[in-house]
Structures are given as C-alpha cells and as structure tokens.
Protein backbone atom coordinates (compact mmCIF):
# COMPACT_ATOMS: atom_id res chain seq x y z
CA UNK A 1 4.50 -13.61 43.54
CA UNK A 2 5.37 -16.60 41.66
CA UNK A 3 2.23 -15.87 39.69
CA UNK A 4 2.94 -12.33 38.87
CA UNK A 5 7.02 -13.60 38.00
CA UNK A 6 5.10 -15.94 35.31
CA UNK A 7 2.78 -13.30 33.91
CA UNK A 8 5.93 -10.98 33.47
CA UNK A 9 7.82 -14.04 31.86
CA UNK A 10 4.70 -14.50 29.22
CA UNK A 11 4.88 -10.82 28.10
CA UNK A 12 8.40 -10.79 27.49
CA UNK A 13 8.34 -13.77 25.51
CA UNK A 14 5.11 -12.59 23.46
CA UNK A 15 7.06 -9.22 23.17
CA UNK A 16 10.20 -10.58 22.08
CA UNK A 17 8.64 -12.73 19.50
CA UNK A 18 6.44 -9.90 18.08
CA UNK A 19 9.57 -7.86 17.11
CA UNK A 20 10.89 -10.55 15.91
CA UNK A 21 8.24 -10.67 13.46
CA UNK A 22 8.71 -7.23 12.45
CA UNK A 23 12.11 -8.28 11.11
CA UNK A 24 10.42 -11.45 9.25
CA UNK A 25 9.15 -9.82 5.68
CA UNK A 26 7.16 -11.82 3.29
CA UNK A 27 7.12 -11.70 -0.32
CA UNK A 28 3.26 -12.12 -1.66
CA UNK A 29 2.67 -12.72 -5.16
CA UNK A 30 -1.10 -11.80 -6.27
CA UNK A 31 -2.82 -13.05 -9.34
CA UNK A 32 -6.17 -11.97 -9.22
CA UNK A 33 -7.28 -13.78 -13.01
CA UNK A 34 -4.88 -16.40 -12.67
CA UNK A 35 -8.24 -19.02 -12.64
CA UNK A 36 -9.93 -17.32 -15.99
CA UNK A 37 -9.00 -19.50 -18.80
CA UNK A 38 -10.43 -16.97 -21.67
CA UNK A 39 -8.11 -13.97 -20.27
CA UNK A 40 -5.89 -12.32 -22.71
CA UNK A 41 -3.44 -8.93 -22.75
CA UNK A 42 -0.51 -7.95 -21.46
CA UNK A 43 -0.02 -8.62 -17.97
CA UNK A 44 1.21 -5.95 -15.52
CA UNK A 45 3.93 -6.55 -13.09
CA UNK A 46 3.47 -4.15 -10.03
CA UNK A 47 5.40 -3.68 -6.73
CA UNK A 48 3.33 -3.03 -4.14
CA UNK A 49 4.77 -1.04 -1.08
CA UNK A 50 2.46 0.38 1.87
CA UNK A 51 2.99 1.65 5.24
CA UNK A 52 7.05 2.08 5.49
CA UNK A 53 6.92 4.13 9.03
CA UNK A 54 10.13 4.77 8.61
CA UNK A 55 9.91 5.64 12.79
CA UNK A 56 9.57 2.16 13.32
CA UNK A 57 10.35 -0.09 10.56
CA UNK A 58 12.91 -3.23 10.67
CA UNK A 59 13.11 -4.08 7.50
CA UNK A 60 16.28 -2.24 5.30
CA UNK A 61 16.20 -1.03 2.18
CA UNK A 62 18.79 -3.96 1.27
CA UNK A 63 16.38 -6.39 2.79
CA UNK A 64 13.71 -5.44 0.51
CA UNK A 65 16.38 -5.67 -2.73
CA UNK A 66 17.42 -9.18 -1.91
CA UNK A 67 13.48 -10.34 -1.53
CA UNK A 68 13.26 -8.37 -4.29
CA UNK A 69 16.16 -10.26 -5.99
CA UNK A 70 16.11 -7.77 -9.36
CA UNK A 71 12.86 -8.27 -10.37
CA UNK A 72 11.88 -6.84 -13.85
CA UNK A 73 9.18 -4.30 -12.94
CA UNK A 74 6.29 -2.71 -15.06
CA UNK A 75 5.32 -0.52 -12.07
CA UNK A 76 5.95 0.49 -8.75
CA UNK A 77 3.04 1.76 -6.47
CA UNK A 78 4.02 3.11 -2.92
CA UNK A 79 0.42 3.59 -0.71
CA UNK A 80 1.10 6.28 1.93
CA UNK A 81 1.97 6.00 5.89
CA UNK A 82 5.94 7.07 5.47
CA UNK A 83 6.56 8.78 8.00
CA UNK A 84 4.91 11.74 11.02
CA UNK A 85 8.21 13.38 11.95
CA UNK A 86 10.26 16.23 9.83
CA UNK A 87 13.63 14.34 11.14
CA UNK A 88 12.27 10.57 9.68
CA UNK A 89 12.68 12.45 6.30
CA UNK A 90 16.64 11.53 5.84
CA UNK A 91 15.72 8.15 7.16
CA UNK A 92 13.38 7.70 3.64
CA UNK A 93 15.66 8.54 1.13
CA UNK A 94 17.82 5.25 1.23
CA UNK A 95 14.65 3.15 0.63
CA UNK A 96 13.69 5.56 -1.93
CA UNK A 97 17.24 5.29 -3.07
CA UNK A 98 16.75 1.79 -3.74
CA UNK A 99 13.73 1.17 -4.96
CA UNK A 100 14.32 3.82 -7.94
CA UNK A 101 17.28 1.04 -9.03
CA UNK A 102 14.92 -1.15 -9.95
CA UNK A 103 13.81 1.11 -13.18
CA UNK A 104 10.34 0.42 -13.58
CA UNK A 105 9.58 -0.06 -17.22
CA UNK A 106 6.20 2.47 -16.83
CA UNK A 107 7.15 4.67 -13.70
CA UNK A 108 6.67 4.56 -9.77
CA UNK A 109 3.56 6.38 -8.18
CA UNK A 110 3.27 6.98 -4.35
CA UNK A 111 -0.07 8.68 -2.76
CA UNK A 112 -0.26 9.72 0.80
CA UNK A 113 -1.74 8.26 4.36
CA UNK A 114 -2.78 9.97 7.04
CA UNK A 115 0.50 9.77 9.11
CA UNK A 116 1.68 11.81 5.81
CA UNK A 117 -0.74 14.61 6.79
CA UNK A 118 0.72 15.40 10.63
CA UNK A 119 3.34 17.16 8.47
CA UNK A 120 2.48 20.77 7.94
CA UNK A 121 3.06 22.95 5.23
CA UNK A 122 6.43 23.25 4.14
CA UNK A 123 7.56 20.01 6.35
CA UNK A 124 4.76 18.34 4.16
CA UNK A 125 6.09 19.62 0.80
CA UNK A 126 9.68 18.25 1.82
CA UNK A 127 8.83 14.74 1.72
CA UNK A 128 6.31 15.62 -1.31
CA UNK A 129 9.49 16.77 -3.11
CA UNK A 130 11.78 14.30 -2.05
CA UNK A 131 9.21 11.84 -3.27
CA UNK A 132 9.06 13.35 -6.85
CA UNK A 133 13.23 13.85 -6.77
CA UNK A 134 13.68 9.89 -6.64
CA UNK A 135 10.93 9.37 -9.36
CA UNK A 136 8.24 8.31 -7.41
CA UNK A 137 5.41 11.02 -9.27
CA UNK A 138 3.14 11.92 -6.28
CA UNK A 139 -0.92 11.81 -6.73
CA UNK A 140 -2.62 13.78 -4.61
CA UNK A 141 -6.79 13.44 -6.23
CA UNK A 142 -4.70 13.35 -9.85
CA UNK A 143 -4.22 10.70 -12.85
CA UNK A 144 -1.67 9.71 -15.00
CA UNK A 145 -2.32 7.61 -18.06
CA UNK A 146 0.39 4.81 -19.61
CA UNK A 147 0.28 2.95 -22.86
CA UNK A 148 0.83 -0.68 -21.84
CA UNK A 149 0.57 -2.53 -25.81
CA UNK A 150 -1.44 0.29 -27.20
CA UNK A 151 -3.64 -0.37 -24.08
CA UNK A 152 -4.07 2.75 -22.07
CA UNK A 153 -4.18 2.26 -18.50
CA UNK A 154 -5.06 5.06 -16.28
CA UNK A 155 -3.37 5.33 -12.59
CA UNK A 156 -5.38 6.88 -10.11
CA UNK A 157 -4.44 8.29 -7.25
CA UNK A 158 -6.93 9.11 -4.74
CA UNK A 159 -5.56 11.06 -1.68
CA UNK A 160 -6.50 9.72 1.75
CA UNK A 161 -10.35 8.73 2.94
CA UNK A 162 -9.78 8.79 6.56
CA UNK A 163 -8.29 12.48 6.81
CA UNK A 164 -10.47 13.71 4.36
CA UNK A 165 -8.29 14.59 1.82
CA UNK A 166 -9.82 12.46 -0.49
CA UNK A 167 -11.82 13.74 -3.62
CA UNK A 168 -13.28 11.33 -5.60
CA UNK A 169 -14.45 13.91 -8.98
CA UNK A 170 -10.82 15.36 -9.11
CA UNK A 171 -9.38 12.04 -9.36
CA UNK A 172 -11.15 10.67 -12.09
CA UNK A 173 -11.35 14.11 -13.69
CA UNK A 174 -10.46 13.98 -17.47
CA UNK A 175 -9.69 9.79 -17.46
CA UNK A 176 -9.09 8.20 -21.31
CA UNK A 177 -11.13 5.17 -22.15
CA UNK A 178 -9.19 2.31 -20.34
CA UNK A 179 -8.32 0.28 -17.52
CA UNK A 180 -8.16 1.83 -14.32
CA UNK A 181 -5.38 0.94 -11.66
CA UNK A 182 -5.94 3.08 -8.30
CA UNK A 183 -3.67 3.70 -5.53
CA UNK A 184 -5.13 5.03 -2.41
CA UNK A 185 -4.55 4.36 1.39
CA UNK A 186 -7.37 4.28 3.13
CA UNK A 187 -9.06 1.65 1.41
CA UNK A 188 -12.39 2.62 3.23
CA UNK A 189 -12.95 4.61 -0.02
CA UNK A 190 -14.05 1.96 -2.07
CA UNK A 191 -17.48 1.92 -0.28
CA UNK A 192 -17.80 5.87 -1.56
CA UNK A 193 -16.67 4.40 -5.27
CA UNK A 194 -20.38 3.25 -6.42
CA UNK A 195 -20.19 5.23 -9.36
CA UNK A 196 -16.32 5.37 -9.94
CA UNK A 197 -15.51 2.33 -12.00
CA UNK A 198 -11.72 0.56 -10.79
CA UNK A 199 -10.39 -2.82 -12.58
CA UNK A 200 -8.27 -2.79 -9.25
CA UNK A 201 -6.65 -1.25 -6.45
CA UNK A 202 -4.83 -1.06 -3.65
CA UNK A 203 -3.83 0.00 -0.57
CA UNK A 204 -2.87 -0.38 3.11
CA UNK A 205 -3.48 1.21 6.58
CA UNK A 206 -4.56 -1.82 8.74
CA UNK A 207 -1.30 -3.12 8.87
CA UNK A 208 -3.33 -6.54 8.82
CA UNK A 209 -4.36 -5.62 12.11
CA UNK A 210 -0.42 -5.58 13.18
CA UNK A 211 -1.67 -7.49 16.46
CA UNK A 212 -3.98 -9.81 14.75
CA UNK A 213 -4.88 -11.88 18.15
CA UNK A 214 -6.61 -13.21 18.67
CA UNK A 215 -8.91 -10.75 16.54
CA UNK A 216 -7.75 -6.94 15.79
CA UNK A 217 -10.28 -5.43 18.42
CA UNK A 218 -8.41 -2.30 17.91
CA UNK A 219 -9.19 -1.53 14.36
CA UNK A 220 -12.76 -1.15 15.09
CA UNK A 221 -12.98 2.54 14.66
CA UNK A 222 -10.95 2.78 11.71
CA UNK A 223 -13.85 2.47 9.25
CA UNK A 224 -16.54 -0.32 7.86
CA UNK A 225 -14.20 -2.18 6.16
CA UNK A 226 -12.76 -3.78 9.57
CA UNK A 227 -16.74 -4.30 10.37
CA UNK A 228 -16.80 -6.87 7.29
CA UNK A 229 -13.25 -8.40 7.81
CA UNK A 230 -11.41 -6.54 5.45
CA UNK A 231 -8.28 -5.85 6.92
CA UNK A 232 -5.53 -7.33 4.70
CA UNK A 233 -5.07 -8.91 1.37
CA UNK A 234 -7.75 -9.68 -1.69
CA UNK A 235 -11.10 -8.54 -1.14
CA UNK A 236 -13.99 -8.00 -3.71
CA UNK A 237 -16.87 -5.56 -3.33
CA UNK A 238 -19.46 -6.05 -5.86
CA UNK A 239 -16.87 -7.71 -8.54
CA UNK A 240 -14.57 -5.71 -8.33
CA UNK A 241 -10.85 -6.63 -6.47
CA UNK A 242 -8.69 -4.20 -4.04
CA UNK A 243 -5.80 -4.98 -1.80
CA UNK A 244 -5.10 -3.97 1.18
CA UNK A 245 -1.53 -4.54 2.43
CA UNK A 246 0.00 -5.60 5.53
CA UNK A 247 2.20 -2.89 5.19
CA UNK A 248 6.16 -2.89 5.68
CA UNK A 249 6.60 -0.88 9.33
CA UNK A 250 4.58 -0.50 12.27
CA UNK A 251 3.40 2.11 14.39
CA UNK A 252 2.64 2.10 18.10
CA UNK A 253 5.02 -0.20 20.05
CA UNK A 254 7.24 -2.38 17.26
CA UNK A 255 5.86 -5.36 17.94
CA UNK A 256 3.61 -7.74 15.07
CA UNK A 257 1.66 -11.01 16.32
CA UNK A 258 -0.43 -12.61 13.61
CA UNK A 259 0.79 -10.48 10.69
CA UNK A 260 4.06 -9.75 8.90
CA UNK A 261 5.71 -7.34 6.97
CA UNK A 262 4.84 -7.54 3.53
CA UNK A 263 6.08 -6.66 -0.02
CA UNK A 264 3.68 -7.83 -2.58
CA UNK A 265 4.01 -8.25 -6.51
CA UNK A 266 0.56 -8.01 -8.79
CA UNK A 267 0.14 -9.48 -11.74
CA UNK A 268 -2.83 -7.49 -13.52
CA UNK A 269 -3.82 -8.80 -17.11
CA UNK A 270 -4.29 -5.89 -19.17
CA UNK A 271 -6.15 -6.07 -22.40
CA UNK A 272 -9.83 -7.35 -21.71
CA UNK A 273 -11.00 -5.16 -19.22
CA UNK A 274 -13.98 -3.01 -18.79
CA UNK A 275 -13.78 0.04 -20.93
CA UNK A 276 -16.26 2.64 -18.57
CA UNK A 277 -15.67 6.31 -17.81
CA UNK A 278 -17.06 8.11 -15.50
C-alpha cells in the first residue's frame, strides 16, 4: 500500500512539474554564421513560431509580446500545427492578433502541419482565410520572393511531408536567382531535398520530443530524422542548416519534461550566399 501511495505521489509531482513547464517559454536566439569572420550582407531578423495547438497551449498571446519585448522584425515565419478542431479557430485569432502588431518590415508567412489537415474542406479554408486576413500570406507548395538590399531572397513554403501534401517541383517552381529561406513542418523533407538547394530552413513537429526522458521513445515512427537525433534545434545535413523548433503548445496530455516552449529569433546573413536554381 505504502508502496503504491508513493508511486501515486511520484506521478503527481512529475505531472505537476511538466505543466508547469508548459507555462515556462524560452526565448532562443540563433546565429547560424555568427563564427565566419569573412561574412558580409544584410542580416535577416526572423521570428520563428511552430506548433501553437491552440487546444492545449499555456502560453498567451501577451506572454509571447513581453518575451518578445517589441522587437524590430524583418520577418515572421509561423510552421504549421495550429490547431485540429473547427471551434479552436476563435481561440487563434488573438495570437494572430498580436503577432501582426509587430509589423514585420518584409511580411509574415505561415505553412501548414498535419494537425492543420484533420480540418476538411471548408473548416480547412476558415483558418486558411483567417490566416491570410491577419497578414500572415499562407504557402501551400508556393514562393514568394523579397528584395532584402537589392538581394532577392526567395521564401519557400513547402506544405507538409508527413501527410503528403508536400510537393517539392511546385515549390520551387519559377524561383529568381537568390537565397532561399524555406518554411515547412515536417522537417523530414529535407532528406527528399537532394536536388533542391536551401541556404536555410525551418520547422517544427517534434515538439523536442515534448517528453524528452529520459529519451523521446515515442517519436520513433515519426520519420528518420528522430533515427539520427534530430528532434529540436540546429542541425546540418550535408552543409546545409535547418531548425526544427520546440514548438509553443503541446498535444496529447499538457504536460513537457525535458523541453520547453519556445519562441526563437534567426539571424540569417544575407548577401554571400549560394546563388543555385533548381
């Protein structure tokens, strides 16, 4: 009895103090070229956002402002995961709300996850065009191209690997000679992106394993990447740098033990970068 009293008292604790995690956000800043000496160009600022679940999230959208703390922004880029349920729409718009206030000098982007995709049809569209309402331009296998210092920088958004909504030719279809910055969820994809040239990208869906102890058995059929420990932050796959984020919200039971919720900021130099097409 006294046994089973103790083993009850141990879960509650390690219950209570992985929600209490959920409520503990931290503020990453990411330099991936902060070490080369000869780099030059423009560098650009860009808020990272992944995974909001706004079913079970405990961070507010004036939580994220005051990490935030009016931040001048070149970019926002918001990585899929927002939401599985018609009624969580409402619950989005605040955080969308908020975000847009912080006037990103070259525009907000958002692509989808495969949470996203239990939405059907019109449901789907909704939260598409509540998305595009708030100024967050949705890519769904599309590109958009900005002018960063005469530099043009193309922003790709390919739609999500693990659903199979992603499409690789569409997304890269018609690209200018530039830099190329792309925004995907599953980040799975970049082992399918031999012949797609990226200078970075990012993404989420791991949630950093969300119960990261002592290892994230759980992840193991979500994809290769987990087979080679890439679960959460700066990785490189033959030279070339992604991100995968911890993600702001959770999904399952609201609990996080050996991760946190995370906002991160990238600062990608602009200027000397590779200048292939596909």
């Amino acid at each position: 009895m006294y046994i089973s009293i103790g083993i009850i008292a141990l879960l509650s604790y390690f219950i209570y103090i992985g929600y209490r995690n959920t409520h503990s956000v931290v503020v990453n800043q990411i330099d991936i070229e902060k070490d080369i000496e000869t780099s030059k160009g423009k560098v650009l600022k860009i808020l990272h956002i992944s995974d909001l679940h706004i079913e079970n999230i405990s961070i507010t959208p004036q939580n994220i402002m005051q990490q935030l703390d009016s931040q001048s922004l070149d970019l926002i880029a918001l990585t899929g995961d927002f939401l599985d349920r018609k009624k969580s729409i409402p619950k989005l718009i605040p955080y969308l709300e908020e975000l847009s206030k912080l006037n990103p000098k070259y525009g907000a982007y958002a692509v989808f996850g495969n949470h996203d995709y239990v939405l059907k049809d019109r449901d789907f569209q909704q939260l598409k065009d509540i998305l595009n309402q708030y100024g967050f331009k949705t890519l769904q296998n599309e590109n958009a191209v900005i002018t960063v210092d005469s530099e043009a920088v193309n922003v790709i958004g390919i739609d999500n690997f693990s659903t199979n909504h992603s499409n690789l030719v569409k997304s890269y279809a018609g690209l200018q000679q530039g830099s190329n910055l792309v925004l995907t969820h599953d980040p799975n994809v970049v082992l399918e992106m031999d012949k797609y040239h990226f200078d970075y990208l990012l993404s989420g869906h791991f949630h950093g394993g969300q119960i990261h102890w002592p290892k994230p058995y759980h992840l193991r059929k979500m994809g290769k990447l987990v087979k080679l420990n890439m679960v959460k932050g700066l990785h490189k796959l033959e030279g070339r740098p992604f991100y995968i984020s911890e993600g702001l919200g959770q999904t399952g039971i609201n609990i996080r033990v050996g991760s946190r919720p995370e906002i991160t900021i990238h600062h990608l130099r602009i200027g000397n970068r590779i200048k292939e097409v596909i």
